[in-house]
Protein backbone atom coordinates (compact mmCIF):
# COMPACT_ATOMS: atom_id res chain seq x y z
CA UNK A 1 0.00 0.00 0.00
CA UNK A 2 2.80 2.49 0.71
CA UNK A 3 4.09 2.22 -2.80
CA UNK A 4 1.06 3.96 -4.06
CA UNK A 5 1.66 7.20 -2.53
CA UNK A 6 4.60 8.22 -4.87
CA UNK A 7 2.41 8.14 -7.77
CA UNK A 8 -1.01 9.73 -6.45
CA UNK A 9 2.01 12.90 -4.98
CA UNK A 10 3.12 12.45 -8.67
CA UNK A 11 -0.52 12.51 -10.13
CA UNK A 12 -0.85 16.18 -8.06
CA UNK A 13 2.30 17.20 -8.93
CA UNK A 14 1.23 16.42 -12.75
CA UNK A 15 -2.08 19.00 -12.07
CA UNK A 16 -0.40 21.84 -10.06
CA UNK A 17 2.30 22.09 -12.97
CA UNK A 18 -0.03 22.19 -15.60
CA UNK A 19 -2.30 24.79 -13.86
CA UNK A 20 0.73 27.08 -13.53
CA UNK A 21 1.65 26.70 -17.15
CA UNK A 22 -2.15 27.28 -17.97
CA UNK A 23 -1.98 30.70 -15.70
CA UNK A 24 0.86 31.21 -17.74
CA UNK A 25 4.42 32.27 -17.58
CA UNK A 26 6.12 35.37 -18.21
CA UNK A 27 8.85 33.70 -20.33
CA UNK A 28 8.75 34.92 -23.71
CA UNK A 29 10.49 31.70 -24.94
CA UNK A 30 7.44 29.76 -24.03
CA UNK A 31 5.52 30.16 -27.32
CA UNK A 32 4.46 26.72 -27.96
CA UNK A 33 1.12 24.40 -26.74
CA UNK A 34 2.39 22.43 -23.56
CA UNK A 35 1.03 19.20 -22.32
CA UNK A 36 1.74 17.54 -19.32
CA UNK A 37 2.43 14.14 -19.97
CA UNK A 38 2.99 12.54 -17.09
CA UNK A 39 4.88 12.93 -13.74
CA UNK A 40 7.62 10.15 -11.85
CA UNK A 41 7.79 10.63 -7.76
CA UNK A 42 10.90 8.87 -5.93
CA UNK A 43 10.03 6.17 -3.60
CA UNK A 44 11.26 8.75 -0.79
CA UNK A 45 8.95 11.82 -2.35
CA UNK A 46 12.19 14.36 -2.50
CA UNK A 47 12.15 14.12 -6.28
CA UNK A 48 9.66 14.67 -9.17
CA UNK A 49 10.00 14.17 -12.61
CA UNK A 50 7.53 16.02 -15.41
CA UNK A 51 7.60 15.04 -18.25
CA UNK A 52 5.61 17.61 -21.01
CA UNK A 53 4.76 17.45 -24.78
CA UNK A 54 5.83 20.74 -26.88
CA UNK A 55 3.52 21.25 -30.53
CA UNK A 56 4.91 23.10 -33.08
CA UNK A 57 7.65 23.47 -35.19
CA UNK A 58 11.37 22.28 -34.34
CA UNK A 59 12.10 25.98 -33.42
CA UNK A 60 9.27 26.76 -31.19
CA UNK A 61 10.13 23.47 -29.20
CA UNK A 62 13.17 24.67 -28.63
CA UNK A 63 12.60 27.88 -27.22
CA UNK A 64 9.98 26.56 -25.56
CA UNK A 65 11.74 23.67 -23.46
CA UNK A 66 14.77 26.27 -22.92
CA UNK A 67 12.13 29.05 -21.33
CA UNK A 68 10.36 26.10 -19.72
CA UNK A 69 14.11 24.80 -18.31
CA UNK A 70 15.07 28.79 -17.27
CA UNK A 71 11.42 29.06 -15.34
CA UNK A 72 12.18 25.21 -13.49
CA UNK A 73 12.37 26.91 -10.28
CA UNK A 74 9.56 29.08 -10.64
CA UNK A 75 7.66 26.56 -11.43
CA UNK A 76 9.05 24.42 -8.07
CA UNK A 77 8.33 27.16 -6.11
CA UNK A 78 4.34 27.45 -7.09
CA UNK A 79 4.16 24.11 -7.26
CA UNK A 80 5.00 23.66 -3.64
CA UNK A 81 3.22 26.28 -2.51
CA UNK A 82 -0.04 25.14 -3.39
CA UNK A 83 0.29 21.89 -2.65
């Protein structure tokens, strides 16, 4: 039973991260339509992976991944915050 907490703190992990990118983010690299894919929590809950889904062309992905890697700790902060 106490290996299904990692992924239901990874499940609200997955919806706090895509709220904040649906409130936005003041990046101007982040141009492109994000999707939250899906989110991996460590067994010990001190790390979270998200893993998102860019559209568009090659060069709007990659402005958008390199605002969305710049705004990381933004993006922990809120995160963490709310939950």
């Amino acid at each position: 039973m106490a290996h299904d907490r990692p992924a239901r703190v990874a499940e609200e992990f997955q919806h706090e991260v895509s709220a904040i990118l649906t409130r936005g983010l003041k990046d101007p690299r982040v141009v492109g339509f994000i999707t939250v894919t899906g989110a991996r929590m460590s067994p010990d809950l001190r790390e979270v992976t998200v893993y998102v889904s860019v559209h568009g062309d090659e060069a709007v992905k990659r402005k958008t991944v390199e605002g969305l890697t710049a705004a990381t700790g933004f993006i922990q902060r809120e995160a963490a915050r709310n939950l």
